[in-house]
N, C-alpha and C. Protein backbone atom coordinates (compact mmCIF):
# COMPACT_ATOMS: atom_id res chain seq x y z
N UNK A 1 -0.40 15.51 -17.27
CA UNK A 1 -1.41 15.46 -18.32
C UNK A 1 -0.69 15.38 -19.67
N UNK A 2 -1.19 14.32 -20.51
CA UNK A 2 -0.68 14.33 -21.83
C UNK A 2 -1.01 15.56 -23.13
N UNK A 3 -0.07 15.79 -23.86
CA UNK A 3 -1.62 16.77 -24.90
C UNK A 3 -2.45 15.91 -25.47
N UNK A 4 -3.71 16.98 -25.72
CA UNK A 4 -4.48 16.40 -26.64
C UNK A 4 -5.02 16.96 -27.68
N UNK A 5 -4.76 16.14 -28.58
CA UNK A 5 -4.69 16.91 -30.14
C UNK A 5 -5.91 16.36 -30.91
N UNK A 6 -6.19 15.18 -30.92
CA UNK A 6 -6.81 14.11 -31.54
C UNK A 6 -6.85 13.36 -31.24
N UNK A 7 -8.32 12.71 -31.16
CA UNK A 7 -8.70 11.36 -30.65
C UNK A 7 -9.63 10.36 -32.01
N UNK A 8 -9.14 9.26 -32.01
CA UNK A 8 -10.23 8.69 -33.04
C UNK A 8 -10.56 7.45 -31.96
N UNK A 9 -11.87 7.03 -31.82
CA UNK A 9 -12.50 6.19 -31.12
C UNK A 9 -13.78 5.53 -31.52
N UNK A 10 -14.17 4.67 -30.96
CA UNK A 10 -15.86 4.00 -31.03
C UNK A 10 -16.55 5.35 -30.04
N UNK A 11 -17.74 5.35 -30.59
CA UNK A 11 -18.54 6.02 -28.71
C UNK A 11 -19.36 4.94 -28.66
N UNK A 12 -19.16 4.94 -26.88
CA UNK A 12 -20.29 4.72 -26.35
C UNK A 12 -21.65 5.36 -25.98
N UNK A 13 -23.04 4.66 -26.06
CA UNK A 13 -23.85 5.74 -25.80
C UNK A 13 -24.77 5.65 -24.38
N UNK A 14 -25.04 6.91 -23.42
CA UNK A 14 -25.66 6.71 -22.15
C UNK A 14 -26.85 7.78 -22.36
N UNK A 15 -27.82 7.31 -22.64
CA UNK A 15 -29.34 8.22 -23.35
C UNK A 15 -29.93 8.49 -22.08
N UNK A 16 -29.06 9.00 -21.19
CA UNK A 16 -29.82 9.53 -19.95
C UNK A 16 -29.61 11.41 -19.81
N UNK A 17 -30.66 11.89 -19.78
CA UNK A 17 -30.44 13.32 -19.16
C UNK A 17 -30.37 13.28 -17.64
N UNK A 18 -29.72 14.35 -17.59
CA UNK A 18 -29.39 14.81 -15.81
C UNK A 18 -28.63 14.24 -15.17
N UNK A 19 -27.86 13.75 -15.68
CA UNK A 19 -26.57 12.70 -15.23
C UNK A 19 -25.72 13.80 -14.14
N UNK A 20 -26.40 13.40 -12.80
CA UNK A 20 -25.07 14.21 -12.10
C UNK A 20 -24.33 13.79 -11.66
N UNK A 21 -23.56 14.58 -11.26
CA UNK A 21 -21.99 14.02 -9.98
C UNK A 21 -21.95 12.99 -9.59
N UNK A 22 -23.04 12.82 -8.80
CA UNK A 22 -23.39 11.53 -7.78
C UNK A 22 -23.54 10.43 -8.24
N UNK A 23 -24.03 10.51 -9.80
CA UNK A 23 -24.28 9.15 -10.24
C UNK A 23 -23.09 8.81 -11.17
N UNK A 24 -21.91 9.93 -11.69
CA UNK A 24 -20.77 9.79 -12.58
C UNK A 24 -19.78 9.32 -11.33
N UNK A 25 -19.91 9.53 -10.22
CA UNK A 25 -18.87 8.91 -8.90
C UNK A 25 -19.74 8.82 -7.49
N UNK A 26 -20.54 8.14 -7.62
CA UNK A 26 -21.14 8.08 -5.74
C UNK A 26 -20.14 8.75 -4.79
N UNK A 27 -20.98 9.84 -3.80
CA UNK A 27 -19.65 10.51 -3.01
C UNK A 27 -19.00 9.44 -2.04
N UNK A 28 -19.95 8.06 -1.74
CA UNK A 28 -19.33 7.18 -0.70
C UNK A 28 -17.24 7.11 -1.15
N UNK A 29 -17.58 7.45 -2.44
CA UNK A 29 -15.96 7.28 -3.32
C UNK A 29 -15.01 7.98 -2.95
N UNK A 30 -15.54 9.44 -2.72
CA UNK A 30 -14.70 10.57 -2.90
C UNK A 30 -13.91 10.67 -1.38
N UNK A 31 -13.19 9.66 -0.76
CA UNK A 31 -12.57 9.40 0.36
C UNK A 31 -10.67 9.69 -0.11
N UNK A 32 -10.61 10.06 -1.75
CA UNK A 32 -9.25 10.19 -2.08
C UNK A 32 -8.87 11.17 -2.37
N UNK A 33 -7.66 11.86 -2.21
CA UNK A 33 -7.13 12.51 -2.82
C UNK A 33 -6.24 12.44 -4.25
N UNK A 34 -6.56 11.27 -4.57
CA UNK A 34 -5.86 11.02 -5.65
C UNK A 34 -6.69 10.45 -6.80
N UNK A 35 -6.01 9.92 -8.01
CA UNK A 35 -6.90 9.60 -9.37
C UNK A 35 -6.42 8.69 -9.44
N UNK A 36 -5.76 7.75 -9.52
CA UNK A 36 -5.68 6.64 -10.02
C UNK A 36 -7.04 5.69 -9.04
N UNK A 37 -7.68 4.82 -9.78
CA UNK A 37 -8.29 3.92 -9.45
C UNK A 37 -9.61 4.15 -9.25
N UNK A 38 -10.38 5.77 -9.58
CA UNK A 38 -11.71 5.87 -9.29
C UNK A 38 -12.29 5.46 -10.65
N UNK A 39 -11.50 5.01 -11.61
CA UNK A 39 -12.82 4.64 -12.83
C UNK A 39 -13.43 3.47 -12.63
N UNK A 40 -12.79 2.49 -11.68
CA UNK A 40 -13.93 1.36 -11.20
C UNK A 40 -15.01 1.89 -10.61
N UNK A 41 -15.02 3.39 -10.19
CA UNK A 41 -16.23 3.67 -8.99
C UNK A 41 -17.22 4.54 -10.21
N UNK A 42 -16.58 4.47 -11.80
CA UNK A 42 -17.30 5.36 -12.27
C UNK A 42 -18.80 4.88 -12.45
N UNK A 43 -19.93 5.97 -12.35
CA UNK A 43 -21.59 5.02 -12.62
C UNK A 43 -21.35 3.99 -11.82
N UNK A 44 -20.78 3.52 -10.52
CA UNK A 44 -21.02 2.30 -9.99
C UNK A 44 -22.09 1.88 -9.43
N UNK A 45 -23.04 2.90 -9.11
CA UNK A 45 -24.79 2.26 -8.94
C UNK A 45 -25.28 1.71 -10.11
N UNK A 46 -24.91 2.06 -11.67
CA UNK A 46 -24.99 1.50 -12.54
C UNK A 46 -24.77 0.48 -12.95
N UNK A 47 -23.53 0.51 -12.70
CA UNK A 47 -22.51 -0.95 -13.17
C UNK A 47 -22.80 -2.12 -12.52
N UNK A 48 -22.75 -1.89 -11.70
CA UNK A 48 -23.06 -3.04 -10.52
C UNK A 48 -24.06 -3.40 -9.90
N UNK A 49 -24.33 -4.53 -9.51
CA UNK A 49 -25.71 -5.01 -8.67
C UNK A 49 -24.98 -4.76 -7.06
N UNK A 50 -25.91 -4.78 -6.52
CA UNK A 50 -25.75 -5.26 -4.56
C UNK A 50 -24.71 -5.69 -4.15
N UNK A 51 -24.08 -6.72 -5.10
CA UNK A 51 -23.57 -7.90 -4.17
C UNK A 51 -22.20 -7.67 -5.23
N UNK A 52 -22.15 -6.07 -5.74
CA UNK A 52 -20.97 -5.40 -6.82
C UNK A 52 -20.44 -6.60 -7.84
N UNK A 53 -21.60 -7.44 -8.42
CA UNK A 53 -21.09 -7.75 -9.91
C UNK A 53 -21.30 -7.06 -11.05
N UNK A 54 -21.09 -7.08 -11.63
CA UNK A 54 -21.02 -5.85 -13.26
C UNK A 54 -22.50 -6.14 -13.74
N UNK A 55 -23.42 -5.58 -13.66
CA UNK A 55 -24.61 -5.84 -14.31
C UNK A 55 -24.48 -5.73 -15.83
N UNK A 56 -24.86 -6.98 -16.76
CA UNK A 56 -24.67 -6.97 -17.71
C UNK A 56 -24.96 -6.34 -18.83
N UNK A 57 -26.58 -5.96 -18.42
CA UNK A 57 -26.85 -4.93 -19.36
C UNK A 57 -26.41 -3.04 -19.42
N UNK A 58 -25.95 -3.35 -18.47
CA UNK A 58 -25.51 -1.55 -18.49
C UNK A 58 -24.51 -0.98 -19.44
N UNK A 59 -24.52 -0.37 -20.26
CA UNK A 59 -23.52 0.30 -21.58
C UNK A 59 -22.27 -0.13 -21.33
N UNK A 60 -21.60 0.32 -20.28
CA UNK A 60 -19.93 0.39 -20.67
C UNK A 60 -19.41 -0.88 -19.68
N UNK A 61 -20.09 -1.97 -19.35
CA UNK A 61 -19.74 -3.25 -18.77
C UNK A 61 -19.83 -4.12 -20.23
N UNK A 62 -20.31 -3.88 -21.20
CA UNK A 62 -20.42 -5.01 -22.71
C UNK A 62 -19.27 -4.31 -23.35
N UNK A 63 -18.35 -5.63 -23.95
CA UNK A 63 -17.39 -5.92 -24.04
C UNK A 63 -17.15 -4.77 -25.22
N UNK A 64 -18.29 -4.83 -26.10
CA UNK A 64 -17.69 -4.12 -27.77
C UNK A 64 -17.78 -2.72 -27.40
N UNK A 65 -18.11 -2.24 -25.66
CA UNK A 65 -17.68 -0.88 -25.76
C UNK A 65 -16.39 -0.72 -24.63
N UNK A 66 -15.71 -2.00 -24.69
CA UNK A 66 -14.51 -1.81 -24.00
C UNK A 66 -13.22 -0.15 -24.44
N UNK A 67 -13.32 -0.35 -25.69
CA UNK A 67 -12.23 0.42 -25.83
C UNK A 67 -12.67 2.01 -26.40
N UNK A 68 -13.96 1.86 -26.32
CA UNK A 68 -14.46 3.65 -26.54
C UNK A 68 -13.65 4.99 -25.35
N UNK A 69 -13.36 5.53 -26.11
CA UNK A 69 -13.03 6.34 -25.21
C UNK A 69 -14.07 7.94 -25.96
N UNK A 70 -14.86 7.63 -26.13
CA UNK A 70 -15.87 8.77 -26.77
C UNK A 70 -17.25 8.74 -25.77
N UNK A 71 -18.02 9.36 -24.65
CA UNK A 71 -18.95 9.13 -24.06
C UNK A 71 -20.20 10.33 -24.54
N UNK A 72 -21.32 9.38 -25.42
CA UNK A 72 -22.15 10.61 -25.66
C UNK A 72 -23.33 10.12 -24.38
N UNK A 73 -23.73 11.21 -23.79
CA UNK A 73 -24.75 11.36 -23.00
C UNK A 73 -25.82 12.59 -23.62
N UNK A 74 -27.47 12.16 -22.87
CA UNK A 74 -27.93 13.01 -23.17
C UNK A 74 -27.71 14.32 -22.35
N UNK A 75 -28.82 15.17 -22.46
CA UNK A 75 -28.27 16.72 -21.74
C UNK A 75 -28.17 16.93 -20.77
N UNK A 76 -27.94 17.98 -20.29
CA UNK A 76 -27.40 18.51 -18.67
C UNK A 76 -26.53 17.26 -18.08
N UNK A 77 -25.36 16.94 -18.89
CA UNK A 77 -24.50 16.37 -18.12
C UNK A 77 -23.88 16.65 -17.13
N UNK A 78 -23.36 16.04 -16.13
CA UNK A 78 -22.33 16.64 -14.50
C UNK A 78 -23.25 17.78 -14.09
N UNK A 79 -24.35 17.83 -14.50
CA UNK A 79 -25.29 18.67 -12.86
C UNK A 79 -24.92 18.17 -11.49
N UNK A 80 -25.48 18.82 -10.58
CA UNK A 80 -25.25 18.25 -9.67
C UNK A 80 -24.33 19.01 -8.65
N UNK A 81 -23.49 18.32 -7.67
CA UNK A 81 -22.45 19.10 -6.93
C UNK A 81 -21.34 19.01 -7.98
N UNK A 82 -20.18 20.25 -7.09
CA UNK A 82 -19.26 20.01 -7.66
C UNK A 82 -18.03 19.08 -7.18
N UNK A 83 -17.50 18.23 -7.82
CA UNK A 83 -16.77 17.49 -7.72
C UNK A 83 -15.65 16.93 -8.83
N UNK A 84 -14.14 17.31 -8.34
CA UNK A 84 -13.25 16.91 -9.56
C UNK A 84 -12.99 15.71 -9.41
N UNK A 85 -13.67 14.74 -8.44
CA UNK A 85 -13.79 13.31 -9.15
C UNK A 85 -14.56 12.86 -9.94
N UNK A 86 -15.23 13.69 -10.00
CA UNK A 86 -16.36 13.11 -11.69
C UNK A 86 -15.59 12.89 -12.83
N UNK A 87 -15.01 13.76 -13.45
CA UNK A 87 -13.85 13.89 -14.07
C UNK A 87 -12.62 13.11 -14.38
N UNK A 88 -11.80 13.18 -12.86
CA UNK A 88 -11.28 12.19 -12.47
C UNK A 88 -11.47 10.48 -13.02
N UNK A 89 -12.91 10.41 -12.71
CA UNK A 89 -13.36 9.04 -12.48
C UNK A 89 -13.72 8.61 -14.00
N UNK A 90 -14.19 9.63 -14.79
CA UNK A 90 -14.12 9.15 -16.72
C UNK A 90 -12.51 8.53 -16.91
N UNK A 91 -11.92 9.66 -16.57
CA UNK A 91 -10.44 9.57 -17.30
C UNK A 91 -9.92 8.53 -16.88
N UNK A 92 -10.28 8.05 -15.90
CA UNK A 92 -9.28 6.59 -15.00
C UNK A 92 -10.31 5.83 -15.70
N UNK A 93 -11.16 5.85 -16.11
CA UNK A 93 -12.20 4.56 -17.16
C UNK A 93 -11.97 4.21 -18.59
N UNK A 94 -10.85 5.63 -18.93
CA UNK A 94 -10.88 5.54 -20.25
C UNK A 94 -11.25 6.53 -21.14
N UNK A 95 -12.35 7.56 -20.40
CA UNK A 95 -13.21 8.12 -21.25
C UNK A 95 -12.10 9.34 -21.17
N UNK A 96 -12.08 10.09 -22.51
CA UNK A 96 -11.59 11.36 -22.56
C UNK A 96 -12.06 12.79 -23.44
N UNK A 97 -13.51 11.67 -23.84
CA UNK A 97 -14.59 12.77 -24.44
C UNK A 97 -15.14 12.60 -23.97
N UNK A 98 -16.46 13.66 -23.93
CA UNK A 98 -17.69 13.38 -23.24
C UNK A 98 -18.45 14.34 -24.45
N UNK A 99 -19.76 13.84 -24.87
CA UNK A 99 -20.77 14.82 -25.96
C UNK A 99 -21.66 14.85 -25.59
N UNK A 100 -22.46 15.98 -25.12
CA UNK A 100 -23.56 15.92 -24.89
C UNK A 100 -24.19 17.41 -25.75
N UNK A 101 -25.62 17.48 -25.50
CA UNK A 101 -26.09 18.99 -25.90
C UNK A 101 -26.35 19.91 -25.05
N UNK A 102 -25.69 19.22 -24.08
CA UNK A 102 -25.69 20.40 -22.42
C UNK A 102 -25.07 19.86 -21.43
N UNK A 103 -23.89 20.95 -21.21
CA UNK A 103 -22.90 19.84 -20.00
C UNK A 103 -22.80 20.80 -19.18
N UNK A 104 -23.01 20.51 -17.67
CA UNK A 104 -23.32 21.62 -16.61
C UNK A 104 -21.96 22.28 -16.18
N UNK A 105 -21.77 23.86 -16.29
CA UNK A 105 -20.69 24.93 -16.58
C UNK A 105 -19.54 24.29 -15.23
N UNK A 106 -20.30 23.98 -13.87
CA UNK A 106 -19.27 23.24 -13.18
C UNK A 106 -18.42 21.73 -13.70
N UNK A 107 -19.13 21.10 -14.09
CA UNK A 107 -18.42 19.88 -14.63
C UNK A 107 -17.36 20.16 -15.55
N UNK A 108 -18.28 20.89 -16.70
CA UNK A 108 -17.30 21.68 -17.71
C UNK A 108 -16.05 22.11 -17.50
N UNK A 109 -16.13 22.82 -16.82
CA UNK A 109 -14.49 23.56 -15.97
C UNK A 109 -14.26 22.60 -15.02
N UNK A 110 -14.13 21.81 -14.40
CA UNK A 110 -13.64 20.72 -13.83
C UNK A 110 -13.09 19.87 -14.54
N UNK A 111 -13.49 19.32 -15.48
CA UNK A 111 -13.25 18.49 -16.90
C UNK A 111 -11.81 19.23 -17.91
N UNK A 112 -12.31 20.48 -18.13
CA UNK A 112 -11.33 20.66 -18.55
C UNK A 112 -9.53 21.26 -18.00
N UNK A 113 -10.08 21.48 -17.09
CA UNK A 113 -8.98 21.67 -16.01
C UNK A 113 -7.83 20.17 -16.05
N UNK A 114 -8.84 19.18 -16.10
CA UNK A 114 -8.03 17.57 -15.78
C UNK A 114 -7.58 17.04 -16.80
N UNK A 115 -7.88 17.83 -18.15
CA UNK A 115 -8.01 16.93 -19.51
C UNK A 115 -8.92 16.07 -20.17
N UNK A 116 -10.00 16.34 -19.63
CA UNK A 116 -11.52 15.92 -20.48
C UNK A 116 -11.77 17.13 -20.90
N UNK A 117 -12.35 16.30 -22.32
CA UNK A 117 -12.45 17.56 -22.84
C UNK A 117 -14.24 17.37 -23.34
N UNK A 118 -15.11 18.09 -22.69
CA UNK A 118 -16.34 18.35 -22.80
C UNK A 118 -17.08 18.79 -23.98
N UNK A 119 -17.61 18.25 -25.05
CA UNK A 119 -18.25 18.76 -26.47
C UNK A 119 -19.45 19.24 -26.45
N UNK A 120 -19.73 20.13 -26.68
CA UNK A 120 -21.85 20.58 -26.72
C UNK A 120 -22.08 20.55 -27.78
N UNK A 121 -22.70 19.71 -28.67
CA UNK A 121 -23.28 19.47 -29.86
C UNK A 121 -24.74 20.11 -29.74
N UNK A 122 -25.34 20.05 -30.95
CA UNK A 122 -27.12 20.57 -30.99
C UNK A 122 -27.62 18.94 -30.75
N UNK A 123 -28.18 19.18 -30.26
CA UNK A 123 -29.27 17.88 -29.64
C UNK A 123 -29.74 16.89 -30.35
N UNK A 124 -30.23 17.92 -31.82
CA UNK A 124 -30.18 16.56 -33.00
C UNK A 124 -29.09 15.63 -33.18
N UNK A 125 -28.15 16.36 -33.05
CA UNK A 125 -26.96 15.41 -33.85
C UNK A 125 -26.53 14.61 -32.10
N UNK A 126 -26.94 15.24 -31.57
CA UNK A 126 -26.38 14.27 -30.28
C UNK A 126 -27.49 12.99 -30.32
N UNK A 127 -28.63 13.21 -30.68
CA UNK A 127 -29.57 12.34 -30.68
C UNK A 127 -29.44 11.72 -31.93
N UNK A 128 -28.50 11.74 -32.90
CA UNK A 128 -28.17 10.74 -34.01
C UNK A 128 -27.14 10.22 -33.63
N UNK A 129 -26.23 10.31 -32.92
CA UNK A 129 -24.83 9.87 -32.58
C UNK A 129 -25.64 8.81 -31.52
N UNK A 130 -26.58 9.37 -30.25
CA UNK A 130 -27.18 8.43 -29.43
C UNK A 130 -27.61 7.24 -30.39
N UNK A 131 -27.94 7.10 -31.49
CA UNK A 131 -29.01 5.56 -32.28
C UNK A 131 -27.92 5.14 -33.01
N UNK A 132 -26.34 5.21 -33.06
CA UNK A 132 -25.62 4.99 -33.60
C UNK A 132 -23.94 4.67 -32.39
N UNK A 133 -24.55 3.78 -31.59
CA UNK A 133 -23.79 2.89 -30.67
C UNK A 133 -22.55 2.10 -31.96
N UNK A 134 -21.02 2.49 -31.37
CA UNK A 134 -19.93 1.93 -31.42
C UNK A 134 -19.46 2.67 -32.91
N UNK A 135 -20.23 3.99 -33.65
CA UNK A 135 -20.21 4.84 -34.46
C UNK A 135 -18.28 4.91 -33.87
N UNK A 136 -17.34 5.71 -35.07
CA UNK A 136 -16.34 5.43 -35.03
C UNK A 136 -16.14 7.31 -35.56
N UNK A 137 -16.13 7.92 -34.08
CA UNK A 137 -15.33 9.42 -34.53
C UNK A 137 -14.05 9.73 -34.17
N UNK A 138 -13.87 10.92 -35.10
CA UNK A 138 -12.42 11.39 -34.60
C UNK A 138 -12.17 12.80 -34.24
N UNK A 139 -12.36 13.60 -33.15
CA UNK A 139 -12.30 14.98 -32.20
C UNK A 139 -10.77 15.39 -32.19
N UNK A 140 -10.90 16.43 -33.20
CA UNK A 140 -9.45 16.95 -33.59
C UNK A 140 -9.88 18.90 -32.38
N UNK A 141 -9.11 18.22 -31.31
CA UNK A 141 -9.53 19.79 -30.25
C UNK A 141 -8.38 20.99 -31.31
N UNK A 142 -7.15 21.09 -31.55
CA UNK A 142 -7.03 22.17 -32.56
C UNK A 142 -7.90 22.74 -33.21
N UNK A 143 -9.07 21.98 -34.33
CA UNK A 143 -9.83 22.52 -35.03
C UNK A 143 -11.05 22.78 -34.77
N UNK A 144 -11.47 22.18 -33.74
CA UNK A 144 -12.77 22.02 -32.66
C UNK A 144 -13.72 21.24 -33.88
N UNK A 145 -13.16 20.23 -33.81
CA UNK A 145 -14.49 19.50 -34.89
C UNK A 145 -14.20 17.92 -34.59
N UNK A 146 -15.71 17.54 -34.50
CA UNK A 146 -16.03 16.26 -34.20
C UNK A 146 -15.88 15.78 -35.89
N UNK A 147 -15.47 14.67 -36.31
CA UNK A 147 -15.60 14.00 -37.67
C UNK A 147 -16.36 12.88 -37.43
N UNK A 148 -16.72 12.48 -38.76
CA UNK A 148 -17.64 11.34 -39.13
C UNK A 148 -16.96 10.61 -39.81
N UNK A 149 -16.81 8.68 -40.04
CA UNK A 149 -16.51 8.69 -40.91
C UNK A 149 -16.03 8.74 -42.39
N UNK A 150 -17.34 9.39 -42.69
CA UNK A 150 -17.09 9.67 -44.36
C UNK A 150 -16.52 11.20 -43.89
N UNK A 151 -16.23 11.51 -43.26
CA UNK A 151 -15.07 12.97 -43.38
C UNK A 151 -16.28 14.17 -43.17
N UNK A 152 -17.50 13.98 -43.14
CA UNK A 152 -18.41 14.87 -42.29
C UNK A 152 -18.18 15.30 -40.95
N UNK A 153 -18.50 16.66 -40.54
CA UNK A 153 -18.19 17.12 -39.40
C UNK A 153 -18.96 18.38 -38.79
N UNK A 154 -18.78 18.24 -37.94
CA UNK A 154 -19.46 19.24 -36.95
C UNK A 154 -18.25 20.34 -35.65
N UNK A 155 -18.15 21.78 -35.86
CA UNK A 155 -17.70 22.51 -35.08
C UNK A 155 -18.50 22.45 -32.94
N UNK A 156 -17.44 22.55 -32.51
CA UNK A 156 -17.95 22.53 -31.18
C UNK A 156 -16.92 23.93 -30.75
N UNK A 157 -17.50 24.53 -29.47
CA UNK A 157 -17.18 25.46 -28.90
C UNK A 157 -16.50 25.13 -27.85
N UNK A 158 -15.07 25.82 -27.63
CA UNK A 158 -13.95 26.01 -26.39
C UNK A 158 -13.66 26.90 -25.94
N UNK A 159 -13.39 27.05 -24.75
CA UNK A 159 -12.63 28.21 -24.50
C UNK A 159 -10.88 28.37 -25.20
N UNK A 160 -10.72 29.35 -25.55
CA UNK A 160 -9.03 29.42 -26.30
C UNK A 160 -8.03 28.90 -25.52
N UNK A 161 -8.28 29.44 -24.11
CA UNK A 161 -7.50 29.31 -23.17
C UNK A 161 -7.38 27.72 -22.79
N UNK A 162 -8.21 27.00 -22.47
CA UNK A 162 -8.82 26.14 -22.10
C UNK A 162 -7.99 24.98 -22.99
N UNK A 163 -8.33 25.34 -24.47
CA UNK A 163 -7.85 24.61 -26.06
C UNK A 163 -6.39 24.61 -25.62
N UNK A 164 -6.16 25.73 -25.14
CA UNK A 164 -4.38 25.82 -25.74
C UNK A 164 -3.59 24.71 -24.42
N UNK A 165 -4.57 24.76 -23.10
CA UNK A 165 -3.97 23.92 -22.39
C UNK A 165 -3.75 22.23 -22.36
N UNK A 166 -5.11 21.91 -23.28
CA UNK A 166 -5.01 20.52 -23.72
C UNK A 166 -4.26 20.38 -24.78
N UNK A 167 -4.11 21.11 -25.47
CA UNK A 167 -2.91 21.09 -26.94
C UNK A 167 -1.47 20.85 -26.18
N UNK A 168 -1.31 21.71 -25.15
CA UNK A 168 -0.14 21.57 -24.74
C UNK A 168 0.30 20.80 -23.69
N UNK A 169 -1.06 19.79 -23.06
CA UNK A 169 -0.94 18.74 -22.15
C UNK A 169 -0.70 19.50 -20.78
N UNK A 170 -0.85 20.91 -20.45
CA UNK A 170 -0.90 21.29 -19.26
C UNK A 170 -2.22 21.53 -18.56
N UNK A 171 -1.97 22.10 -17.45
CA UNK A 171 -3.07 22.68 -16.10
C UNK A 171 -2.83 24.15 -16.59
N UNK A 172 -3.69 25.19 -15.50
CA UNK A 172 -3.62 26.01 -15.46
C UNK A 172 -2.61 26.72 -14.71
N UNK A 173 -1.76 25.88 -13.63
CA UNK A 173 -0.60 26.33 -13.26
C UNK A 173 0.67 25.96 -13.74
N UNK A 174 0.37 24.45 -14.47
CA UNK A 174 1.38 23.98 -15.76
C UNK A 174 1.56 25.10 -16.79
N UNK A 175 0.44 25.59 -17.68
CA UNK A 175 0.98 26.88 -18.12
C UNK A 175 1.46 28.17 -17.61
N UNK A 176 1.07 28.47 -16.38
CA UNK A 176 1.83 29.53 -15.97
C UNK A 176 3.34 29.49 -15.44
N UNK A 177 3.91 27.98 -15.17
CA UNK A 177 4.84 27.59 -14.81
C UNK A 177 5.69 28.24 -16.22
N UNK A 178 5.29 27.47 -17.68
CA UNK A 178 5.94 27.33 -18.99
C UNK A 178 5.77 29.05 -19.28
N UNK A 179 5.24 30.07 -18.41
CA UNK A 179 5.14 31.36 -19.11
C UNK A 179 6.63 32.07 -17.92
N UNK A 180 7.04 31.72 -17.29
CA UNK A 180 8.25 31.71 -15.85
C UNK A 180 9.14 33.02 -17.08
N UNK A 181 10.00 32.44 -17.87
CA UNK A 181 10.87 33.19 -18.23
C UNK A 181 10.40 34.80 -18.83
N UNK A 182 8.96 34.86 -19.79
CA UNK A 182 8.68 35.62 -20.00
C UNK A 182 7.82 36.39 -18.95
N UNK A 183 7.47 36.23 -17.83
CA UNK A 183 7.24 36.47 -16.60
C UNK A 183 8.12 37.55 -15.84
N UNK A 184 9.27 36.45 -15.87
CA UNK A 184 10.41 37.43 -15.21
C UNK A 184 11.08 38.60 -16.27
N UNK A 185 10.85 38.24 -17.26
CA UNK A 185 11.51 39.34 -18.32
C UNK A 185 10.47 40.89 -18.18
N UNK A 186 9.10 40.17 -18.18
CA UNK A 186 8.49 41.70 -17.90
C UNK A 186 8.54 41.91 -16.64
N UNK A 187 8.75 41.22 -15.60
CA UNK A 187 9.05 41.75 -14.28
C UNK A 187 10.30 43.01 -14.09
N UNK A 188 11.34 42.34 -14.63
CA UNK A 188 12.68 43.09 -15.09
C UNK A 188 12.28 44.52 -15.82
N UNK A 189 11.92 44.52 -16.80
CA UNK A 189 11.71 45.48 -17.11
C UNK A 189 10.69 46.65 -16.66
N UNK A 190 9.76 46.00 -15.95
CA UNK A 190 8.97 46.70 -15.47
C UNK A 190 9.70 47.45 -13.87
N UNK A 191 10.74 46.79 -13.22
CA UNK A 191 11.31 47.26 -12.28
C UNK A 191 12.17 48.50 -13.29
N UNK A 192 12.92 48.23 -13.79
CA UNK A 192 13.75 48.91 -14.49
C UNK A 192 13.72 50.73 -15.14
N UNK A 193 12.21 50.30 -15.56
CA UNK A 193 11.60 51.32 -15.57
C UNK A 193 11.29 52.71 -14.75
């Protein structure tokens, strides 16, 4: 996992509530153990017709939202089962935000475990960001604030723990790996004792 400090991007916008699991990765998908290559399967009942050509009108198949890596959805995002290919399947698409005004506590911790990093905005402003397709923000996770162009901004809520692991591009056993020396030092001393 890379850190992540700051992102400036277009968003794309998906004005659907209840977006679950199933429809962020069909489980027919979840046959891998691995991440590379599920962001073709991401929304693929979406994306695709029958006969799997890219249906044209669907959000993130048109071209001018090729390079968003900002995804606002409406609420109760990743309901549903749990699954760390949901997750998975943004990040191999590109996406490495997700905004919504309600993102379901399993997705949430799945997401951020992988390096998505999940935003809960108030609903208004998610519903102004929704009427404002290819809008151009920048999500500084140090300061927990979404920006606007003109330098307007909005605070979002993290866990500390959570923050400090995307700052530092680790997992949760990536940081306990990087805590090893001071680990063994209170081990030592605590035998010693």
């Amino acid at each position: 996992m890379n850190p992540f400090r700051t992102l400036e991007s277009p968003i794309v916008g998906l004005p659907r509530a209840n977006i679950d699991t199933d429809q962020i990765i069909p489980a027919r998908f979840l046959t891998t153990t691995t991440r590379e290559g599920l962001g073709r399967h991401a929304f693929h009942d979406w994306r695709y017709d029958e006969q799997g050509a890219p249906r044209a009108d669907f959000v993130l198949n048109r071209p001018e939202h090729r390079d968003a890596r900002i995804l606002v959805a409406g609420r109760n995002f990743g309901c549903g089962s749990s699954r760390e290919h949901a997750p998975w399947a943004l990040l191999d698409a590109g996406i490495r935000v997700v905004i919504s005004s309600e993102i379901a506590d399993i997705f949430r911790n799945n997401a951020l475990k992988n390096g998505l990093l999940p935003v809960v905005l108030p609903e208004a402003v998610v519903d102004t960001l929704l009427a404002q397709p290819g809008l151009r923000l920048q999500v500084d996770v140090a300061k927990r604030r979404v920006y606007w162009p003109d330098g307007e901004h909005v605070t979002f809520p993290i866990d500390a723990f959570a923050q400090t692991c995307l700052l530092e591009g680790v997992d949760e056993l990536g940081y306990l790996r990087a805590q090893d020396a001071a680990i063994t030092a209170f081990e030592e001393r605590r035998h010693a004792a």
